[in-house]
PDB file of N, CA and C in Angstrom:
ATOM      1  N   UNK A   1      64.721 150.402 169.792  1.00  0.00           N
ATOM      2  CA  UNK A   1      65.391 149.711 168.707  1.00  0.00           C
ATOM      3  C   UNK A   1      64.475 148.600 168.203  1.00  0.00           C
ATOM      4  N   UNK A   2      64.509 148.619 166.979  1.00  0.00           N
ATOM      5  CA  UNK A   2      63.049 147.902 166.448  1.00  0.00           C
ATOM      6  C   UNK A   2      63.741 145.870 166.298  1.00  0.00           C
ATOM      7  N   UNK A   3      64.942 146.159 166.566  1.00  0.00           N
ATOM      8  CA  UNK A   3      65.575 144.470 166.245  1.00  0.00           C
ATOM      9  C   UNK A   3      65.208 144.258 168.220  1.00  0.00           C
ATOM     10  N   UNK A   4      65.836 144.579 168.886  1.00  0.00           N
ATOM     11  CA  UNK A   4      65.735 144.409 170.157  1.00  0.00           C
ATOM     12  C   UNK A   4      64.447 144.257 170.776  1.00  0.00           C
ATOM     13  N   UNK A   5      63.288 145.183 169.990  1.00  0.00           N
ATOM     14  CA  UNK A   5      61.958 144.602 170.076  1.00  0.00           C
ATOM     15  C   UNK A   5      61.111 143.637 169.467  1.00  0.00           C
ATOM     16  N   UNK A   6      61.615 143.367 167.995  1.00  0.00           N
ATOM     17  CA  UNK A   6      61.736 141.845 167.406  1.00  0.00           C
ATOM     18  C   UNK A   6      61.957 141.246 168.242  1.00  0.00           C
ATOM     19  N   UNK A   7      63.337 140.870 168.932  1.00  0.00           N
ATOM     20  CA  UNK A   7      63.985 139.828 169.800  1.00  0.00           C
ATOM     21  C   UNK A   7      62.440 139.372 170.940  1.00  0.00           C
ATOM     22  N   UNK A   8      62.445 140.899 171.577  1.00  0.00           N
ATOM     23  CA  UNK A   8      61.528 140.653 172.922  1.00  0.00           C
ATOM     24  C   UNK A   8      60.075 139.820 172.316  1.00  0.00           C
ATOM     25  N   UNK A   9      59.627 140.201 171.293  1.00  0.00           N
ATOM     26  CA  UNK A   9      58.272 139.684 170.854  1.00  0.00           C
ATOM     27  C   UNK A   9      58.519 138.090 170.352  1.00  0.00           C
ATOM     28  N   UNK A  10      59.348 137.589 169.419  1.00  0.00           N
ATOM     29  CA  UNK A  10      59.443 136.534 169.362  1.00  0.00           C
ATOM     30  C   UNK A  10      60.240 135.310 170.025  1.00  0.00           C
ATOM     31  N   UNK A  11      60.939 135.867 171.042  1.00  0.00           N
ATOM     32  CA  UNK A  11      61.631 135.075 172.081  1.00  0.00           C
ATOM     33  C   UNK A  11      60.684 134.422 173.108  1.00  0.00           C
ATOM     34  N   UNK A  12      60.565 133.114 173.197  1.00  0.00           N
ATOM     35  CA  UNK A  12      60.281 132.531 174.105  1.00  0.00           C
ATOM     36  C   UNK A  12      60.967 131.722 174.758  1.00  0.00           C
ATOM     37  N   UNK A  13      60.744 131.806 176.297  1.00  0.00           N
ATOM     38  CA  UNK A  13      61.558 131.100 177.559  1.00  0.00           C
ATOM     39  C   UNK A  13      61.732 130.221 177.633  1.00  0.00           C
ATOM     40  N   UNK A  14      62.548 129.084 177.529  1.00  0.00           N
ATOM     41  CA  UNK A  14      61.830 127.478 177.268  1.00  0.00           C
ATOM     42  C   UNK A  14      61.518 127.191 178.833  1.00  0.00           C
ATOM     43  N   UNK A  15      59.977 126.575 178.933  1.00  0.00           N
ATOM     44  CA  UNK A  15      59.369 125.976 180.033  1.00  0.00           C
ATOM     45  C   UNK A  15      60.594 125.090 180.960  1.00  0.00           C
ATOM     46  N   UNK A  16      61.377 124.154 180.095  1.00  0.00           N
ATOM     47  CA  UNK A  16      61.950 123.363 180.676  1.00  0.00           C
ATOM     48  C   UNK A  16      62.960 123.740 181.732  1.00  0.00           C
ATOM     49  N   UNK A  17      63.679 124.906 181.432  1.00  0.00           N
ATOM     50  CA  UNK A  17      64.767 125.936 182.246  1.00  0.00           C
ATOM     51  C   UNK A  17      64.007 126.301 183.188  1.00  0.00           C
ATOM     52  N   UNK A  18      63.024 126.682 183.568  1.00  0.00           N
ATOM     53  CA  UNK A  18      62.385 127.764 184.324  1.00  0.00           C
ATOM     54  C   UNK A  18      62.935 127.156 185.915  1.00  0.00           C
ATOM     55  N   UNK A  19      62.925 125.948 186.443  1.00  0.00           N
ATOM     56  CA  UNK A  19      63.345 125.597 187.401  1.00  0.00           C
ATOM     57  C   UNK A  19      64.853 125.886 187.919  1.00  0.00           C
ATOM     58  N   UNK A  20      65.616 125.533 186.941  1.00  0.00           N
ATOM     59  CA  UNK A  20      67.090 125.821 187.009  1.00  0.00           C
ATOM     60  C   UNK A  20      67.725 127.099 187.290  1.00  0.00           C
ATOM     61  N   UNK A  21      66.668 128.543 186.676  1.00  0.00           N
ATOM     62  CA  UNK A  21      67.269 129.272 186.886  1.00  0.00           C
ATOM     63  C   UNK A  21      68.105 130.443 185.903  1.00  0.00           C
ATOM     64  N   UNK A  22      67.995 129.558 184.660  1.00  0.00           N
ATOM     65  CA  UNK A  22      69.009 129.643 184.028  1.00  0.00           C
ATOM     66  C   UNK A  22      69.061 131.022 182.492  1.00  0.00           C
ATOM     67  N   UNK A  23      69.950 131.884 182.675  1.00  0.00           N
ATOM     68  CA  UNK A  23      69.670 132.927 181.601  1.00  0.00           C
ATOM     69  C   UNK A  23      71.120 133.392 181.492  1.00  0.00           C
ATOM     70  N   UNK A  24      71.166 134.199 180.558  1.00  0.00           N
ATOM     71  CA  UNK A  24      72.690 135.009 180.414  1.00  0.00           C
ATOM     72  C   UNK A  24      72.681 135.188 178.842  1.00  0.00           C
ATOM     73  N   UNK A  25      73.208 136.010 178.143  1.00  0.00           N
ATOM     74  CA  UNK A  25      73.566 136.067 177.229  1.00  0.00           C
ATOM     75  C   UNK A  25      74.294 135.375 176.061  1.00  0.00           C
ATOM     76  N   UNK A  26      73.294 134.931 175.150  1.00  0.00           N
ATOM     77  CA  UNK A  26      73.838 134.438 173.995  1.00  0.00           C
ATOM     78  C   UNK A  26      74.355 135.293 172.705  1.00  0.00           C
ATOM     79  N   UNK A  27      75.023 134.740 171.868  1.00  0.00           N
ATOM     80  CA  UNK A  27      76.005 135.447 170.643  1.00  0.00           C
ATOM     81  C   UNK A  27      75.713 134.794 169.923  1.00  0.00           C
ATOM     82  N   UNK A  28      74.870 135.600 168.545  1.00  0.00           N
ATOM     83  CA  UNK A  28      74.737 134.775 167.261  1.00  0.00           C
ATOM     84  C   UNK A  28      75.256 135.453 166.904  1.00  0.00           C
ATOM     85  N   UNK A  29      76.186 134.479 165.330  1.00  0.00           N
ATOM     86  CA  UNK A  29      76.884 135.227 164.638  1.00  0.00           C
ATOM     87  C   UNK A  29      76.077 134.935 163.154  1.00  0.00           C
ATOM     88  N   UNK A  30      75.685 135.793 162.519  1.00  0.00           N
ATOM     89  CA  UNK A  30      75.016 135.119 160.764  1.00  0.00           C
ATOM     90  C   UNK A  30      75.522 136.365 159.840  1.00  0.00           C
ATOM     91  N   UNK A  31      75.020 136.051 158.501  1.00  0.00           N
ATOM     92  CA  UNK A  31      75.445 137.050 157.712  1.00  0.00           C
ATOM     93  C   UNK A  31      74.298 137.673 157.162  1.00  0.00           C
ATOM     94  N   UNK A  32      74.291 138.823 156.791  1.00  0.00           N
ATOM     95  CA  UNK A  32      73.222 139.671 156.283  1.00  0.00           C
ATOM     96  C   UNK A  32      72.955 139.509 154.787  1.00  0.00           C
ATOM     97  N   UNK A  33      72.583 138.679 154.020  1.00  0.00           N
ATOM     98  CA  UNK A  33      72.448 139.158 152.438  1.00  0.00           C
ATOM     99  C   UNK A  33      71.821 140.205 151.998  1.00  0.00           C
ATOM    100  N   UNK A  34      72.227 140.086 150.396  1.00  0.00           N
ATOM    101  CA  UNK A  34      72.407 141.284 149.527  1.00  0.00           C
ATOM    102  C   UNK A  34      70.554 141.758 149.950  1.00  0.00           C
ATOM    103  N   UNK A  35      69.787 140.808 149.830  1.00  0.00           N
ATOM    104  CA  UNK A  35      68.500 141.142 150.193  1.00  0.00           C
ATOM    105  C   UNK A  35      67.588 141.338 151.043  1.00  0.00           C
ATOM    106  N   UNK A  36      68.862 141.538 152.036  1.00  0.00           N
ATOM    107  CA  UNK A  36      67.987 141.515 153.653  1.00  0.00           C
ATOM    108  C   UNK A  36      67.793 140.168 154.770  1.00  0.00           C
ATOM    109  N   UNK A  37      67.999 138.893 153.872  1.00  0.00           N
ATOM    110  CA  UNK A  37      67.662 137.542 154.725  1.00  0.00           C
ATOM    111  C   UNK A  37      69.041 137.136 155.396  1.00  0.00           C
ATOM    112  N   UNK A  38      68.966 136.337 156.460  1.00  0.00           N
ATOM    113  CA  UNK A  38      69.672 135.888 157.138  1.00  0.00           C
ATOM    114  C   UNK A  38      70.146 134.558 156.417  1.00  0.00           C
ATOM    115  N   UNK A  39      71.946 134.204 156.619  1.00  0.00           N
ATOM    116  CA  UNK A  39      72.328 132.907 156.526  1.00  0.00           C
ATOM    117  C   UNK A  39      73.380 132.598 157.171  1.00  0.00           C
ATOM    118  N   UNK A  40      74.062 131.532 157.444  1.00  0.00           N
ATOM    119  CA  UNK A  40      75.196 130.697 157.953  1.00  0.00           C
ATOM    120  C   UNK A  40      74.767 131.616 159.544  1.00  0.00           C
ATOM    121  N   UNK A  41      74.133 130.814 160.086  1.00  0.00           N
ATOM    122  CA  UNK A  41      73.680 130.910 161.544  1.00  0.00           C
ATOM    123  C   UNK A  41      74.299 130.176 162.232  1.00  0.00           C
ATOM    124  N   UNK A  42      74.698 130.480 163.799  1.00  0.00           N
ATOM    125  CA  UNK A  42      75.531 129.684 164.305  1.00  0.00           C
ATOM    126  C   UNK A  42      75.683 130.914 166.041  1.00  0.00           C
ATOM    127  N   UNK A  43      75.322 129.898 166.934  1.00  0.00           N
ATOM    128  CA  UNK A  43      76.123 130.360 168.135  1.00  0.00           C
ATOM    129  C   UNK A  43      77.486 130.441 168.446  1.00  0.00           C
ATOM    130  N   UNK A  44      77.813 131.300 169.157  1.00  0.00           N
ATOM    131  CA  UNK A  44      79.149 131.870 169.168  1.00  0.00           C
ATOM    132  C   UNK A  44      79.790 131.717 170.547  1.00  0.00           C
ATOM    133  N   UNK A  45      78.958 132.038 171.163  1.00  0.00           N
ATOM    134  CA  UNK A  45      79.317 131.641 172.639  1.00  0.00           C
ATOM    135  C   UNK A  45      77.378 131.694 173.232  1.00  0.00           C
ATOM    136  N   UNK A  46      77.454 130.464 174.168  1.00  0.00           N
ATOM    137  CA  UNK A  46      76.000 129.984 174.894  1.00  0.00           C
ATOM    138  C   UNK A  46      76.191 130.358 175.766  1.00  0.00           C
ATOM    139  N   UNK A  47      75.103 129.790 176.402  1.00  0.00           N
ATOM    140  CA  UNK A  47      74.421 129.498 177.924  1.00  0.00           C
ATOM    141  C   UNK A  47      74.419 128.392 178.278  1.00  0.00           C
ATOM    142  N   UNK A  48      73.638 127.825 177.829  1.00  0.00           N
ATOM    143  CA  UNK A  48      72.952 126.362 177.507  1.00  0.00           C
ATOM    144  C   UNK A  48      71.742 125.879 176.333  1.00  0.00           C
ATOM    145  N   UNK A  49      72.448 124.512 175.828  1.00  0.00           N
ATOM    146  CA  UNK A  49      71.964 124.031 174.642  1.00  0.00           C
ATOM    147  C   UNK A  49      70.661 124.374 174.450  1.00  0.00           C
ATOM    148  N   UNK A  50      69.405 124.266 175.082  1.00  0.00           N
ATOM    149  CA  UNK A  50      68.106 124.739 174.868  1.00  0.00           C
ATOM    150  C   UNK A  50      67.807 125.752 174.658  1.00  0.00           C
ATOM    151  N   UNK A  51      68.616 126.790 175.526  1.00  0.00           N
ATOM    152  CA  UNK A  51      68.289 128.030 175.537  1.00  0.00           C
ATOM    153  C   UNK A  51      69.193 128.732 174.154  1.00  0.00           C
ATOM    154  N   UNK A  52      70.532 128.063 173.927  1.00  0.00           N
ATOM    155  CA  UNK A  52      71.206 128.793 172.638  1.00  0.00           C
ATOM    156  C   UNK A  52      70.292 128.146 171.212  1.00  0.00           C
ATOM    157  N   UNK A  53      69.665 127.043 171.712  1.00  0.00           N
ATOM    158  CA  UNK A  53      68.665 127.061 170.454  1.00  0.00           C
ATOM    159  C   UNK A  53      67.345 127.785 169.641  1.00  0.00           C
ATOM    160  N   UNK A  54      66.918 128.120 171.242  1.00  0.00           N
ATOM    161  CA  UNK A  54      65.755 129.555 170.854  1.00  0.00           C
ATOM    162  C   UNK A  54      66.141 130.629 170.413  1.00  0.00           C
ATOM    163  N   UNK A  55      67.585 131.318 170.844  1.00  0.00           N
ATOM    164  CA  UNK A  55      68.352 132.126 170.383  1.00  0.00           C
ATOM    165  C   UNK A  55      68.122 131.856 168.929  1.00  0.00           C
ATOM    166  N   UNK A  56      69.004 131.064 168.333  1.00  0.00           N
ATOM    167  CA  UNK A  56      69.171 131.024 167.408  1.00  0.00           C
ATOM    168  C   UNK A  56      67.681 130.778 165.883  1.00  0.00           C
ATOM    169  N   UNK A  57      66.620 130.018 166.905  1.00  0.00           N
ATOM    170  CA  UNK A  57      65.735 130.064 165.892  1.00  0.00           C
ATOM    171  C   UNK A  57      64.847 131.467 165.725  1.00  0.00           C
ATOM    172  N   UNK A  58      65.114 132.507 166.711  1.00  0.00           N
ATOM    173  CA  UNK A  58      65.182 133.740 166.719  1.00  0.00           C
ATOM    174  C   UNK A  58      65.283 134.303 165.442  1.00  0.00           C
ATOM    175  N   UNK A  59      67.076 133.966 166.068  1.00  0.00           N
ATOM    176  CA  UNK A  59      67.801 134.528 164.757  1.00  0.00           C
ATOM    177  C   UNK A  59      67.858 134.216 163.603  1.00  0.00           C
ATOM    178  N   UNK A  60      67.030 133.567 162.747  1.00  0.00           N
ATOM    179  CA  UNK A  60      66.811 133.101 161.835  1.00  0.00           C
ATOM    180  C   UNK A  60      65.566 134.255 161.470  1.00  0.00           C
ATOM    181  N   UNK A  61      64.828 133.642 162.227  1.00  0.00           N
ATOM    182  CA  UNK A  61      63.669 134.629 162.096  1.00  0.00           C
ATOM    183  C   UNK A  61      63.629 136.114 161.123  1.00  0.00           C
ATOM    184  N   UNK A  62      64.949 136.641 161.858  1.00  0.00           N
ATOM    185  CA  UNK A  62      65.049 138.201 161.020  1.00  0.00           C
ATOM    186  C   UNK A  62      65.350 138.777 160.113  1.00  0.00           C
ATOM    187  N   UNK A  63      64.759 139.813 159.495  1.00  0.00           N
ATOM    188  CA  UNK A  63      64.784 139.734 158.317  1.00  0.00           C
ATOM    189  C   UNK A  63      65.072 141.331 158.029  1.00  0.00           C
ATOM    190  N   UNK A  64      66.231 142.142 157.401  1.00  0.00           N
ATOM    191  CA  UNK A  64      66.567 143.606 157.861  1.00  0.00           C
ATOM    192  C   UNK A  64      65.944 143.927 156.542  1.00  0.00           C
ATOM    193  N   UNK A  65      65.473 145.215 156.690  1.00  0.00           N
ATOM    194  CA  UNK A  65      64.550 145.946 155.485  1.00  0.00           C
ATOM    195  C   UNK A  65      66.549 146.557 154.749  1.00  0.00           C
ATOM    196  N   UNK A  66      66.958 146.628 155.144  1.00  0.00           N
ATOM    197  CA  UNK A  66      68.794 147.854 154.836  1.00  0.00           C
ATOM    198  C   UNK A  66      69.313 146.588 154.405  1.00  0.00           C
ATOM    199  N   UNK A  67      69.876 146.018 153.617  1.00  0.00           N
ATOM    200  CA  UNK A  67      71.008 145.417 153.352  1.00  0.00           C
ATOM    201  C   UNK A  67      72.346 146.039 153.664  1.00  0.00           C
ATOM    202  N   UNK A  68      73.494 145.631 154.102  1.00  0.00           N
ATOM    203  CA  UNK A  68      74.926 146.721 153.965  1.00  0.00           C
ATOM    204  C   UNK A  68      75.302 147.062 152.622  1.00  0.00           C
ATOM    205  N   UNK A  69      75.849 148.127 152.687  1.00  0.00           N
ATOM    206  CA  UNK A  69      76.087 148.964 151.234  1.00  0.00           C
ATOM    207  C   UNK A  69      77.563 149.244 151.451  1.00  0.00           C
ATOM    208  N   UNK A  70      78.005 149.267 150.211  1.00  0.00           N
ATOM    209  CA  UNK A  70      79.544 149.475 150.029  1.00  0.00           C
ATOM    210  C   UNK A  70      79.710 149.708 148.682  1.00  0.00           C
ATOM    211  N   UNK A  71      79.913 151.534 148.763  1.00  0.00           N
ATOM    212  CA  UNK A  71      80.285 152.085 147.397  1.00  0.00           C
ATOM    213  C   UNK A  71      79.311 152.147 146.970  1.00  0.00           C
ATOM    214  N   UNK A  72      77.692 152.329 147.186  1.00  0.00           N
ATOM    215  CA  UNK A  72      76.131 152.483 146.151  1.00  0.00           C
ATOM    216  C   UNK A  72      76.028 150.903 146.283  1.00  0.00           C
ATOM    217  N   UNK A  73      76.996 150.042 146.677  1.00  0.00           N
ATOM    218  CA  UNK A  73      76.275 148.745 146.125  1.00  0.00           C
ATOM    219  C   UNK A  73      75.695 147.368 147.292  1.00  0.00           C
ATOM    220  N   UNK A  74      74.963 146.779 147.328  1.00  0.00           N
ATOM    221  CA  UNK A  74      74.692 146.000 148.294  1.00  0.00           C
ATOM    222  C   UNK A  74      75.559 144.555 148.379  1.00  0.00           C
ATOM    223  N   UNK A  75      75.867 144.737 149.745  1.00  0.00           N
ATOM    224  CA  UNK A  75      77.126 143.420 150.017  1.00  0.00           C
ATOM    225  C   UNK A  75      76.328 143.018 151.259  1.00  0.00           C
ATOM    226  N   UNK A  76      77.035 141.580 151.332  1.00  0.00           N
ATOM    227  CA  UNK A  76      76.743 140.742 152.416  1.00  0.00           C
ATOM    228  C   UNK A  76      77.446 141.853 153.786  1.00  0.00           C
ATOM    229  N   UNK A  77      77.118 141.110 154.753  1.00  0.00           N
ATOM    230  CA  UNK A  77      77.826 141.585 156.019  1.00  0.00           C
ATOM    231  C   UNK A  77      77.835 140.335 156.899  1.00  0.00           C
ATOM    232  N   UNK A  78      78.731 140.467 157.499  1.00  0.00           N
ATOM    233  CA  UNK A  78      78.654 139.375 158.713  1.00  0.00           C
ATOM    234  C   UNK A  78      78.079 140.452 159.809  1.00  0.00           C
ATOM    235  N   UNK A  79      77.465 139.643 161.290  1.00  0.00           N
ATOM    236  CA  UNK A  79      76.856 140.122 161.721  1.00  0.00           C
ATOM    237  C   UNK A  79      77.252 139.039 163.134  1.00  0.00           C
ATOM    238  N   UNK A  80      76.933 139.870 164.339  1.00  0.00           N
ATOM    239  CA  UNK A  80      77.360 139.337 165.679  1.00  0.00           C
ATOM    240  C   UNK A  80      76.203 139.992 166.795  1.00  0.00           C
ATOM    241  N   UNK A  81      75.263 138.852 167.035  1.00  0.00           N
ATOM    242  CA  UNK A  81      74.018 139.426 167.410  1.00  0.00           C
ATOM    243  C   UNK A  81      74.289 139.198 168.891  1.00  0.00           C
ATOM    244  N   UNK A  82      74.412 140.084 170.294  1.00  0.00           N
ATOM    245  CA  UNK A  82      74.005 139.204 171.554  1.00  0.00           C
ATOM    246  C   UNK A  82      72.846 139.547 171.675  1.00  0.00           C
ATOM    247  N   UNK A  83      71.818 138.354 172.511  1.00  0.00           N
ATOM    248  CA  UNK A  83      70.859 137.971 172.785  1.00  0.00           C
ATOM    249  C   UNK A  83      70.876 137.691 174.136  1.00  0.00           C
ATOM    250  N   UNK A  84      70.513 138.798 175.110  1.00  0.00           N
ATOM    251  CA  UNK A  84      70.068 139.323 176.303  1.00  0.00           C
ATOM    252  C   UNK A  84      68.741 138.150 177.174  1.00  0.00           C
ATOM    253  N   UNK A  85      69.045 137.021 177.543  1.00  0.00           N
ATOM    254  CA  UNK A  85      68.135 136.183 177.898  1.00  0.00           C
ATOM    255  C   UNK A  85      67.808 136.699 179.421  1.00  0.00           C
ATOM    256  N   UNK A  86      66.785 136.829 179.869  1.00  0.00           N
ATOM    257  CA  UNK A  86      66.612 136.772 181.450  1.00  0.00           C
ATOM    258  C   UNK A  86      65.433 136.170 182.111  1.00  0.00           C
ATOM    259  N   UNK A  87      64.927 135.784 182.837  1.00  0.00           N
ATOM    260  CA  UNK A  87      64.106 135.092 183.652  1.00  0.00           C
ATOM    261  C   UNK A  87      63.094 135.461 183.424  1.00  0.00           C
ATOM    262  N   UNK A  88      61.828 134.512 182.706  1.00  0.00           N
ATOM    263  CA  UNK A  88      60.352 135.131 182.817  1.00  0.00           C
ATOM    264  C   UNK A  88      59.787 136.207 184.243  1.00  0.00           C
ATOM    265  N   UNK A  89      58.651 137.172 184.057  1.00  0.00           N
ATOM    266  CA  UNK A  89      58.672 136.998 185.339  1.00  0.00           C
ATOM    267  C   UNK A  89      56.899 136.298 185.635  1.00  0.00           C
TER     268      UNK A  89
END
């Protein structure tokens, strides 16, 4: 899946966690525009503040070549991303 390999390539671990331990799955929620770009970004459910922030500047990041279509025509979509965090190794 070419978003899930986006994720893996531009996700980085934050240094500061690495002691703690700390990973689990984050939930972005944004909307898809008519042109493919991402807006109204926002975590949905965290982990922790550092780590739901890389998430999210992630998720900003992406950018879908498909807009959603409805009826021939291009519409927004809302969108509910989880973001699979786990432990460098």
């Amino acid at each position: 899946d070419s978003l899930t390999n986006f994720i893996n390539v531009n996700f980085r671990y934050p240094k500061s966690l690495l002691e703690d331990n700390i990973y689990g799955k984050v939930f972005v929620s944004f909307v898809i525009e008519n042109d493919g770009t991402t807006s109204t970004h926002k975590v949905i459910r965290g982990v922790h503040p550092i780590l739901d922030k890389e998430a999210l500047r992630v998720a900003k990041l992406i950018k879908f070549e498909t807009p959603g279509m409805q009826s021939g025509k291009k519409v927004r979509v809302s969108y509910c991303l989880p973001i699979t965090v786990t432990l460098p190794e």
